[in-house]
Every structure is written in C-alpha cells, then in structure tokens.
C-alpha atoms as a PDB file:
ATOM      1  CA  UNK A   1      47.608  50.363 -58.473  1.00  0.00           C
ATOM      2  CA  UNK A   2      44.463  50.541 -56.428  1.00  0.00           C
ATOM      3  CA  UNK A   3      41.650  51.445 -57.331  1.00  0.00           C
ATOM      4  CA  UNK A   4      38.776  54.143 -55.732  1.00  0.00           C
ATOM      5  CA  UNK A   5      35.252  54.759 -56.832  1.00  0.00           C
ATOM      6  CA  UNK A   6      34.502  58.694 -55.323  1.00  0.00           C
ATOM      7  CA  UNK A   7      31.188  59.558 -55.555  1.00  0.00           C
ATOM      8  CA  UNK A   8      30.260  63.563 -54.844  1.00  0.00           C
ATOM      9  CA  UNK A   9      27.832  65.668 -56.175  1.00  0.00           C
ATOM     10  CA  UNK A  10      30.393  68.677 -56.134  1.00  0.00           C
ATOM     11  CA  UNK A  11      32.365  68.285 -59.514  1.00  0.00           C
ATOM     12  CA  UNK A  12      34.997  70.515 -58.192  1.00  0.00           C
ATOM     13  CA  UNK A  13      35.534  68.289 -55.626  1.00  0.00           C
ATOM     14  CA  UNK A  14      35.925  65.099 -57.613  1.00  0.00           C
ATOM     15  CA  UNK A  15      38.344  67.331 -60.082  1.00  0.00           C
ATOM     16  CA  UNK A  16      40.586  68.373 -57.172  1.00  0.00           C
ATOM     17  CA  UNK A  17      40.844  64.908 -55.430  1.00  0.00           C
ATOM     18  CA  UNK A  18      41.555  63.149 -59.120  1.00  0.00           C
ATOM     19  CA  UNK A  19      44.396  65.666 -59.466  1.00  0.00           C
ATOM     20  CA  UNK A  20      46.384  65.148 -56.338  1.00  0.00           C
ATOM     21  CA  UNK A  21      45.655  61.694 -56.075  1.00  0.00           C
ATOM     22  CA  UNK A  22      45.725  60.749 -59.456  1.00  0.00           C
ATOM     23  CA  UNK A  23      49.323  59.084 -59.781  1.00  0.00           C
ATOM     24  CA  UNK A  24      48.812  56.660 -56.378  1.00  0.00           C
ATOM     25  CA  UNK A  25      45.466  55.821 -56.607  1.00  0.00           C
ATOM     26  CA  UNK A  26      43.220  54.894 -60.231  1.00  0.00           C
ATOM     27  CA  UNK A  27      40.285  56.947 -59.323  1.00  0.00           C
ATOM     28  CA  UNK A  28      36.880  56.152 -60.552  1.00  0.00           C
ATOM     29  CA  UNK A  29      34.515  59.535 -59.922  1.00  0.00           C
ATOM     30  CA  UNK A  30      30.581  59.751 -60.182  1.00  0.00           C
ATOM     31  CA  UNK A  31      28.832  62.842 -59.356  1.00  0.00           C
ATOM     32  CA  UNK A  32      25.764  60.752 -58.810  1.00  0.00           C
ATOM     33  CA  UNK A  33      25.340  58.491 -55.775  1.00  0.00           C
ATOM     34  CA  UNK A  34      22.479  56.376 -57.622  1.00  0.00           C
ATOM     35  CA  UNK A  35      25.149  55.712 -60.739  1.00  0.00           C
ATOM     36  CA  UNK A  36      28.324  55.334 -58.318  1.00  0.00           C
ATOM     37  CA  UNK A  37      25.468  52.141 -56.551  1.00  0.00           C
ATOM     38  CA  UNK A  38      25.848  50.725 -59.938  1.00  0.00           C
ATOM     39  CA  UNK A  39      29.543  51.164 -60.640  1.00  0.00           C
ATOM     40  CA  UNK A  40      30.243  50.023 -57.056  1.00  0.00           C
ATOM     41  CA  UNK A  41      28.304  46.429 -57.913  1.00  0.00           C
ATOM     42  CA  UNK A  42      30.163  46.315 -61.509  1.00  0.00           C
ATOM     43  CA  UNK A  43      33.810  47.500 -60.682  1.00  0.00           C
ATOM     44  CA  UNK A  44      36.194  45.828 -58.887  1.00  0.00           C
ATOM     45  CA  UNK A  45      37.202  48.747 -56.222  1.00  0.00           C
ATOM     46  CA  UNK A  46      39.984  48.421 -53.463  1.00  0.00           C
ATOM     47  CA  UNK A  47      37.481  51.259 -51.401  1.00  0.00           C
ATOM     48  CA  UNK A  48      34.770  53.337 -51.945  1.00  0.00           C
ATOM     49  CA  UNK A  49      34.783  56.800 -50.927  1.00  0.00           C
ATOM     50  CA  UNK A  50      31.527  59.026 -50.554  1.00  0.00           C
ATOM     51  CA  UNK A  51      30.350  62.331 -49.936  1.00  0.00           C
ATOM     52  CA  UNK A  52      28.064  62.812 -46.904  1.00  0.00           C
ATOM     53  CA  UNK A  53      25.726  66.272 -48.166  1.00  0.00           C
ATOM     54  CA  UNK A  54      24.493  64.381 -51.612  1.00  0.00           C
ATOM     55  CA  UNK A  55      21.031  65.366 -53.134  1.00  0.00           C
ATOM     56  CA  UNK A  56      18.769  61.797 -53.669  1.00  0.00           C
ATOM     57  CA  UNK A  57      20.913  59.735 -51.491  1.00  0.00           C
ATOM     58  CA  UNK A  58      23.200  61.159 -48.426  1.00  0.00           C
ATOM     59  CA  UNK A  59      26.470  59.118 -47.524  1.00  0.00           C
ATOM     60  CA  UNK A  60      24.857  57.487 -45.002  1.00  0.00           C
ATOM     61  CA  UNK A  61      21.819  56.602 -46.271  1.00  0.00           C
ATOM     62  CA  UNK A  62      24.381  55.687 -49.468  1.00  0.00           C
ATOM     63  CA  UNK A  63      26.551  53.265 -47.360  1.00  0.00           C
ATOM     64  CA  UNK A  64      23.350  51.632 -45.713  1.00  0.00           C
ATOM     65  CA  UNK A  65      22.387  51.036 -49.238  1.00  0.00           C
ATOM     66  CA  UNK A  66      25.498  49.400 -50.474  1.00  0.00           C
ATOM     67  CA  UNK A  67      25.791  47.167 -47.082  1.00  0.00           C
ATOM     68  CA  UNK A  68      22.416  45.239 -47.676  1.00  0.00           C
ATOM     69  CA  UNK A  69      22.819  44.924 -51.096  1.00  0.00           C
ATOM     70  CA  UNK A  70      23.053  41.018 -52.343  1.00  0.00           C
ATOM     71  CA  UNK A  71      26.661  41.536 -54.290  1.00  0.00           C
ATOM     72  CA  UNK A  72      28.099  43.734 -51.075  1.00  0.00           C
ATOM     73  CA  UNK A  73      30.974  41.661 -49.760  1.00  0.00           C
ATOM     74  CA  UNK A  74      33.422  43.832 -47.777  1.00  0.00           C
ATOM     75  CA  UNK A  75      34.638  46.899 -49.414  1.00  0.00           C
ATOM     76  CA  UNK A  76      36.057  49.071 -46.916  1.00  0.00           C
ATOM     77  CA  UNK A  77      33.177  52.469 -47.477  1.00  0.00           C
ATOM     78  CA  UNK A  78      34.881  56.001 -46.142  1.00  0.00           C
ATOM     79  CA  UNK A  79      32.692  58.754 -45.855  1.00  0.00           C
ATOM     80  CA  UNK A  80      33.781  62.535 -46.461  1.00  0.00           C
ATOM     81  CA  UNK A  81      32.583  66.187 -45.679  1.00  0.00           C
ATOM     82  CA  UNK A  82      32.764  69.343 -45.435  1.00  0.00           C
ATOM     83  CA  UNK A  83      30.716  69.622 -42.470  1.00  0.00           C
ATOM     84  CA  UNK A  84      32.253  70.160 -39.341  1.00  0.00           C
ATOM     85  CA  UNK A  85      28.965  68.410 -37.260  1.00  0.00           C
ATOM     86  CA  UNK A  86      31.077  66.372 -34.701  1.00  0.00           C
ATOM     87  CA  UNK A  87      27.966  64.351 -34.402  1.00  0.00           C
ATOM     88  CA  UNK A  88      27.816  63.663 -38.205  1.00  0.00           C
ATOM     89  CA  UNK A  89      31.980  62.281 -37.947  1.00  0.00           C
ATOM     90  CA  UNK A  90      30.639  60.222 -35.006  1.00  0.00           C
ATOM     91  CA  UNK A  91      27.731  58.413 -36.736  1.00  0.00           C
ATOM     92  CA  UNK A  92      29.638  58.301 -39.932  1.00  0.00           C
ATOM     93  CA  UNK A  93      32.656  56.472 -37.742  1.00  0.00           C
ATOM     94  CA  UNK A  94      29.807  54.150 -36.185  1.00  0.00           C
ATOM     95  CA  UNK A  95      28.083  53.239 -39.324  1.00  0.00           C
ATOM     96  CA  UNK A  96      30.998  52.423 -41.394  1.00  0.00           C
ATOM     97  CA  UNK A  97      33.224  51.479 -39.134  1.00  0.00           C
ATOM     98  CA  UNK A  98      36.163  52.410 -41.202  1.00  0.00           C
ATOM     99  CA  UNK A  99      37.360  56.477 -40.831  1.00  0.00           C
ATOM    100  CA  UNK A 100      35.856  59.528 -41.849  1.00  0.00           C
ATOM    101  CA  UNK A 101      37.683  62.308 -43.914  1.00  0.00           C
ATOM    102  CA  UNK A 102      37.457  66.222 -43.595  1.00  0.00           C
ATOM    103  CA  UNK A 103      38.016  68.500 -46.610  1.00  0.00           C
ATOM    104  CA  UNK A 104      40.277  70.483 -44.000  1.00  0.00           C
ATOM    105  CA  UNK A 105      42.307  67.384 -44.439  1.00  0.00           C
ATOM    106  CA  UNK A 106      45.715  67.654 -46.425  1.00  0.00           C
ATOM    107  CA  UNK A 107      45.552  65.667 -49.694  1.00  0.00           C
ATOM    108  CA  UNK A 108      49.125  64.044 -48.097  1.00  0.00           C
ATOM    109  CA  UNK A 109      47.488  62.473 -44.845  1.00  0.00           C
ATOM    110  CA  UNK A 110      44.229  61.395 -47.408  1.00  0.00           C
ATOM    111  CA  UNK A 111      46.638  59.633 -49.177  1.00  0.00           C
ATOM    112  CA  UNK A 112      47.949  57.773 -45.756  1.00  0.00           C
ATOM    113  CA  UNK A 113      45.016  56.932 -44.013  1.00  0.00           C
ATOM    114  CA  UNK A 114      43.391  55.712 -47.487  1.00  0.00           C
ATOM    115  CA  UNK A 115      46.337  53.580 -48.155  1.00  0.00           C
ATOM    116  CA  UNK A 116      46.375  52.345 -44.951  1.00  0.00           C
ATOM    117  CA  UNK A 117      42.705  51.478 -45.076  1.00  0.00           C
ATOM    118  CA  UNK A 118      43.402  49.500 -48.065  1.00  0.00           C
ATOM    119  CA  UNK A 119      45.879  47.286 -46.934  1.00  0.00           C
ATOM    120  CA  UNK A 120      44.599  46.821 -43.880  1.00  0.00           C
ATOM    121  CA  UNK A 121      41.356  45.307 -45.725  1.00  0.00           C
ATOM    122  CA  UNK A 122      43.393  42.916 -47.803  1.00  0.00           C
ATOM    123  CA  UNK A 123      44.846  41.686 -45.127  1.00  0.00           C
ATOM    124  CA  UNK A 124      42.243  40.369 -43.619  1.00  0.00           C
ATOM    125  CA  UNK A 125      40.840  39.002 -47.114  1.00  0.00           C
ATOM    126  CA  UNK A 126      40.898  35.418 -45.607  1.00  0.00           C
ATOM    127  CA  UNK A 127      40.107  34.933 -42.164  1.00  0.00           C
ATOM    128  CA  UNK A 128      41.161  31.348 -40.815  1.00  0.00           C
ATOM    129  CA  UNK A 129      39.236  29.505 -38.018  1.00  0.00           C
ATOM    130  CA  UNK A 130      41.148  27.207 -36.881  1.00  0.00           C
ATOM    131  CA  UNK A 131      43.198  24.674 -39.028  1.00  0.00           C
ATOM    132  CA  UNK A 132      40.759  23.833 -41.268  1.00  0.00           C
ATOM    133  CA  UNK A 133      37.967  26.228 -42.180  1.00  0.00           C
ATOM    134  CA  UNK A 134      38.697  29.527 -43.834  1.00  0.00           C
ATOM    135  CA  UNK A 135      36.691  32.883 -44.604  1.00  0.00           C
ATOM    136  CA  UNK A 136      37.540  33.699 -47.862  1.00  0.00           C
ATOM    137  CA  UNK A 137      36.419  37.182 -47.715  1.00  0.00           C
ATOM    138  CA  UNK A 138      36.480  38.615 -51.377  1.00  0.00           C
ATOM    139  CA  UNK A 139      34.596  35.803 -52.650  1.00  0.00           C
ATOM    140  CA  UNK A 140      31.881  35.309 -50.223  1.00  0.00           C
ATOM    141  CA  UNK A 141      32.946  31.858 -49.103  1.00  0.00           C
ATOM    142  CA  UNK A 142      33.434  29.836 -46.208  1.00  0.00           C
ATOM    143  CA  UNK A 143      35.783  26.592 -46.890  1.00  0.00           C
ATOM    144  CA  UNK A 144      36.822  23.630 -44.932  1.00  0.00           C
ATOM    145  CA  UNK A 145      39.438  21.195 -46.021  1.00  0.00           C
ATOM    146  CA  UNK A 146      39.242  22.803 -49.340  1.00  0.00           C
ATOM    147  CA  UNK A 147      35.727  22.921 -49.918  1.00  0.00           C
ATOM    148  CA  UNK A 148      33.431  25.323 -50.107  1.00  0.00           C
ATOM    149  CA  UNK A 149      30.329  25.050 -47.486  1.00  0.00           C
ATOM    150  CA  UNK A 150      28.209  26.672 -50.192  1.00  0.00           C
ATOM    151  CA  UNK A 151      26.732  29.629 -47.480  1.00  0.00           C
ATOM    152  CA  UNK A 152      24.423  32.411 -48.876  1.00  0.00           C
ATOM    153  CA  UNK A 153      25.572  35.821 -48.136  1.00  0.00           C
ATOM    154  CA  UNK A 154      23.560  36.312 -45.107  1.00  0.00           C
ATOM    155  CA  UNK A 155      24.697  33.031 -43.570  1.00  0.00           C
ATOM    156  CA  UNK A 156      28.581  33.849 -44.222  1.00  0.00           C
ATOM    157  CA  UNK A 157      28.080  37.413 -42.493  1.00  0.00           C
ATOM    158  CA  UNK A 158      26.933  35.656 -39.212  1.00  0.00           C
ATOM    159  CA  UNK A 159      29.654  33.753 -39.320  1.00  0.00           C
ATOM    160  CA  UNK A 160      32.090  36.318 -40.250  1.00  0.00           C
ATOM    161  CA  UNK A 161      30.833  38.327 -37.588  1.00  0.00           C
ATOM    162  CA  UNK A 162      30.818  35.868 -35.010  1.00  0.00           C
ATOM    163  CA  UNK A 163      34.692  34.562 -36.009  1.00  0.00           C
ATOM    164  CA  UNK A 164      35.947  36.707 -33.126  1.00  0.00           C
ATOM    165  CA  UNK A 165      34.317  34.142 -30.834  1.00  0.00           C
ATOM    166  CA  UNK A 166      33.197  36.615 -28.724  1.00  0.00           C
ATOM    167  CA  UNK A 167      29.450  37.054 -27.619  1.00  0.00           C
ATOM    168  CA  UNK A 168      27.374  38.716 -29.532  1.00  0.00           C
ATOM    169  CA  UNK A 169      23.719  39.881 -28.646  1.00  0.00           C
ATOM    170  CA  UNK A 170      21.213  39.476 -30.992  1.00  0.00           C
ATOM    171  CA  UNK A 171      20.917  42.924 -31.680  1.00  0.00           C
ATOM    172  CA  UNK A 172      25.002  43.076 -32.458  1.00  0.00           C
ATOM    173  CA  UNK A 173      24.416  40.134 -34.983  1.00  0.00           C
ATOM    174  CA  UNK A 174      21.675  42.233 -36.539  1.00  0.00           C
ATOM    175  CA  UNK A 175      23.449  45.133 -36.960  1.00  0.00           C
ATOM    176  CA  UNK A 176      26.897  43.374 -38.441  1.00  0.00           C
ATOM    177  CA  UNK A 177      24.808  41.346 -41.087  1.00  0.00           C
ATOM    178  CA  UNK A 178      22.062  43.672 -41.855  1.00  0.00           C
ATOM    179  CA  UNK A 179      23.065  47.271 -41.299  1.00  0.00           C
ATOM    180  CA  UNK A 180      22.954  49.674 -38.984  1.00  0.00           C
ATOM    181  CA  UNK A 181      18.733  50.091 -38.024  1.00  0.00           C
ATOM    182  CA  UNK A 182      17.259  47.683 -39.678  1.00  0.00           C
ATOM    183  CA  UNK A 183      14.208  45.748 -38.244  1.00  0.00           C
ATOM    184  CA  UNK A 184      14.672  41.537 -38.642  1.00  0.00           C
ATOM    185  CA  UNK A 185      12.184  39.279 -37.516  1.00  0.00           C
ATOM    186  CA  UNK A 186      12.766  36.731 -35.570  1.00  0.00           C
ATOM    187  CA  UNK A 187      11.988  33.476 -36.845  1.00  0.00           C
ATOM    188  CA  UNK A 188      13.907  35.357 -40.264  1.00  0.00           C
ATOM    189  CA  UNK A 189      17.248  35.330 -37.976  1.00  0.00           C
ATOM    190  CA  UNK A 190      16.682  31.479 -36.384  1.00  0.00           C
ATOM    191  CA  UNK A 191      16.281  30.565 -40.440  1.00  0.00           C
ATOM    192  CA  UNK A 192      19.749  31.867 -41.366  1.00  0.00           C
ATOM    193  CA  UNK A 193      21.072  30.233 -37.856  1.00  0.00           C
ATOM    194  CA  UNK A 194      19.607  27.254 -38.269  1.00  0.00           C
ATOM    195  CA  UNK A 195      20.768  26.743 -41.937  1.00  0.00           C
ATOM    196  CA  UNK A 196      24.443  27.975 -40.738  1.00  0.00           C
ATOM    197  CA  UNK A 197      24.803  25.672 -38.310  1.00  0.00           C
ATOM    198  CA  UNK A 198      23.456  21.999 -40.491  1.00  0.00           C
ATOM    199  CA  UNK A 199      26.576  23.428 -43.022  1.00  0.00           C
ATOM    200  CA  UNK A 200      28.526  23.692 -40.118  1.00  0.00           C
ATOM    201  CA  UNK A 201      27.884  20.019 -38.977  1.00  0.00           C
ATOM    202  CA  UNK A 202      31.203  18.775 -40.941  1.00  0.00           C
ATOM    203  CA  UNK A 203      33.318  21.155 -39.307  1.00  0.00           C
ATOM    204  CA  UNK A 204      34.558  21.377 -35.442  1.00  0.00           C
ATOM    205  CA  UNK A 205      33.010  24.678 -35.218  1.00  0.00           C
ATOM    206  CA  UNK A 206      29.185  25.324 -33.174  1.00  0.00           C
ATOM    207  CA  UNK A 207      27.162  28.251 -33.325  1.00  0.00           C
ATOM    208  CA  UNK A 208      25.990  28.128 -29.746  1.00  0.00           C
ATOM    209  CA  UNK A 209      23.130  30.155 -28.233  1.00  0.00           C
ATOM    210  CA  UNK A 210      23.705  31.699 -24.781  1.00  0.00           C
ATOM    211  CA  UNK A 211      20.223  31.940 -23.197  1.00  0.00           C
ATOM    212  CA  UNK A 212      19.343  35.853 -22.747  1.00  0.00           C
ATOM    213  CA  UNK A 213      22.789  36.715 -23.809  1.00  0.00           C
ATOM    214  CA  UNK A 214      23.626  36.229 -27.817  1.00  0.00           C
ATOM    215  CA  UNK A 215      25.753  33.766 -29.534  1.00  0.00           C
ATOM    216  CA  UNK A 216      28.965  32.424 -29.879  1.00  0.00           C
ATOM    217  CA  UNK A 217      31.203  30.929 -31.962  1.00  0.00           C
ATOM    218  CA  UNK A 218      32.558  28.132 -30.374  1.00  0.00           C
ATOM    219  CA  UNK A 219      35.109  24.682 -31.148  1.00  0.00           C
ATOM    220  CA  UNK A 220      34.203  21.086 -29.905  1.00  0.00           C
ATOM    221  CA  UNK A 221      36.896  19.621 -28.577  1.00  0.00           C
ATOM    222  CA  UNK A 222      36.427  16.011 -29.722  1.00  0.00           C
ATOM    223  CA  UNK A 223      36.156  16.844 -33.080  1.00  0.00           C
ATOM    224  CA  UNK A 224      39.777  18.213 -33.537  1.00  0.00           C
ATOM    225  CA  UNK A 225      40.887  15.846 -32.157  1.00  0.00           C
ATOM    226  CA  UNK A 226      39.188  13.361 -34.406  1.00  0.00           C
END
C-alpha cells in the first residue's frame, strides 16, 4: 500500500481525509508542519501532502524547506487548500511542480490524481542516459557500468536536471537544484560544475557551457563508440 505523510494544522481535516482514504492509502497525519519536516526525513513516504494556511510554516514556505534539505531526494510534495486565491494554485503549481488540491475536491478524484502522482514518480525512479549511465533516483545515485560515480546531492540534481539535454540557463539550473528563490553565488555553482564534470570524465556524457545561454547535457561521439 502506499504510503502519505499529511501535514495540516486543522485536525478535522486530517480526521476526514484519514477516513475516506484510509483503506487505499496508509496515511501518516501531523498537525504540525515543523514535526511532519522530521517525519518526512525519517519515513519512507510514496508523497507528501501539505496544507497551504499553516501557523509557523505555510505550504510553501514548508515545501521550500523540504527541497533544500540534505536527505530531500524526490518525493513528489502536493499542496492543498481551502483558499480559492487562483494566484495561490498558480504559485503552488510552479513551486512544486506536481498538482495542487482544493477541499471542494471530491475525496474520489483525490484519490485519482494522488494515485496517479504516485506512480507516475516511480516510474521515473531510474532515469537512464544512454546505455550505460543511470539516475537512480530514490537513492541519490548516478551509476555507470554498474558503479556508482559517488556524486553529492547537489552534483546529482544538476545532472538530473540537465538529463533532458535541453538548455538550461543558469538561473533554470538554480532553481531545479536549489529551490524556487534562492540566491547562489557564482563561483558556489562553477564548484558543483566543475566537480560534476571530473566524475563525469569516465563516462561519454559532457556538461557543456553555452556562452550567454546555460548548459547542456551533451554525448561525445567517439566515446560510444569506443
């Protein structure tokens, strides 16, 4: 069964959902978004849902606390309300990335989009790059030919984000790896890059650097081959 970690303030709330989704889902409920932090770095959740109006820590300010935290890997993070602020669905829907749920919501199509949320996330647990060189996205880890590159957190981010092998502007990167806002220096960002790509060196695959544009994930040629 999967398992949910709902964190709400409104006890009512967390009551109500535990009752109609009880029997598909093993629900995990914190009225406290500080505690549900902690039980989301213990517990071994399929998805974490959240509240948005929370006293001490919002959903958003909640979510942009569990995405720079050092044990975050990729736990799809839903965000839910009773608001109907069209510009607090949008910035939830930007900031997670994920969907956004409305107490005028029936419990039925909860159930549906959550589900589907879920297995779209495992499905993409291990993201391969070619023939050789997997993401292995539970467990932090990037591994080619079997073996694990041994990347930091950061390092694996930038390359999960850049695995589309699309562009990506500097301030993209930054947002995908540190969240949403945040301020990274510059020579901070070159360190990470610069340590991806001497791990990379035993791989086909190049972190390139598009001048004025971003980077790019790209494959040399010679090396598959080889």
């Amino acid at each position: 069964m999967n398992k949910i970690l709902y964190i709400d303030d409104s006890k009512e709330n967390l009551e109500r959902f535990k009752f109609k989704l009880g029997e598909e889902f093993e629900i995990t409920t914190c009225d406290c978004p500080l505690k549900g932090l902690e039980l989301a770095e213990h517990g071994d959740f399929d998805l974490i849902l959240a509240d948005t109006l929370m006293p001490n820590l919002n959903g958003l300010q909640f979510f942009r606390e569990i995405n720079k935290a050092p044990w975050y890997a990729s736990t799809p993070v839903v965000l839910r309300s009773l608001s109907q602020d069209e510009y607090l669905k949008l910035e939830a829907l930007s900031l997670t990335k994920t969907d956004f749920l409305s107490h005028a919501m029936s419990f039925e199509e909860i159930k549906i989009r959550l589900i589907n949320l879920i297995l779209r996330h495992k499905s993409h647990k291990r993201v391969r790059l070619g023939f050789s060189l997997v993401l292995d996205i539970d467990n932090v880890q990037a591994i080619y030919k079997g073996e694990c590159l041994g990347l930091t957190k950061q390092e694996f981010k930038i390359l999960k984000s850049l695995s589309t092998k699309k562009l990506k502007s500097k301030r993209d990167l930054v947002e995908s790896v540190w969240g949403e806002g945040c301020v990274v220096d510059d020579n901070n960002i070159n360190t990470h890059l610069v340590n991806l790509r001497k791990k990379l060196e035993s791989t086909s695959h190049r972190v390139t650097n598009i001048r004025n544009k971003g980077f790019r994930l790209v494959v040399e040629e010679q090396n598959v081959a080889s």
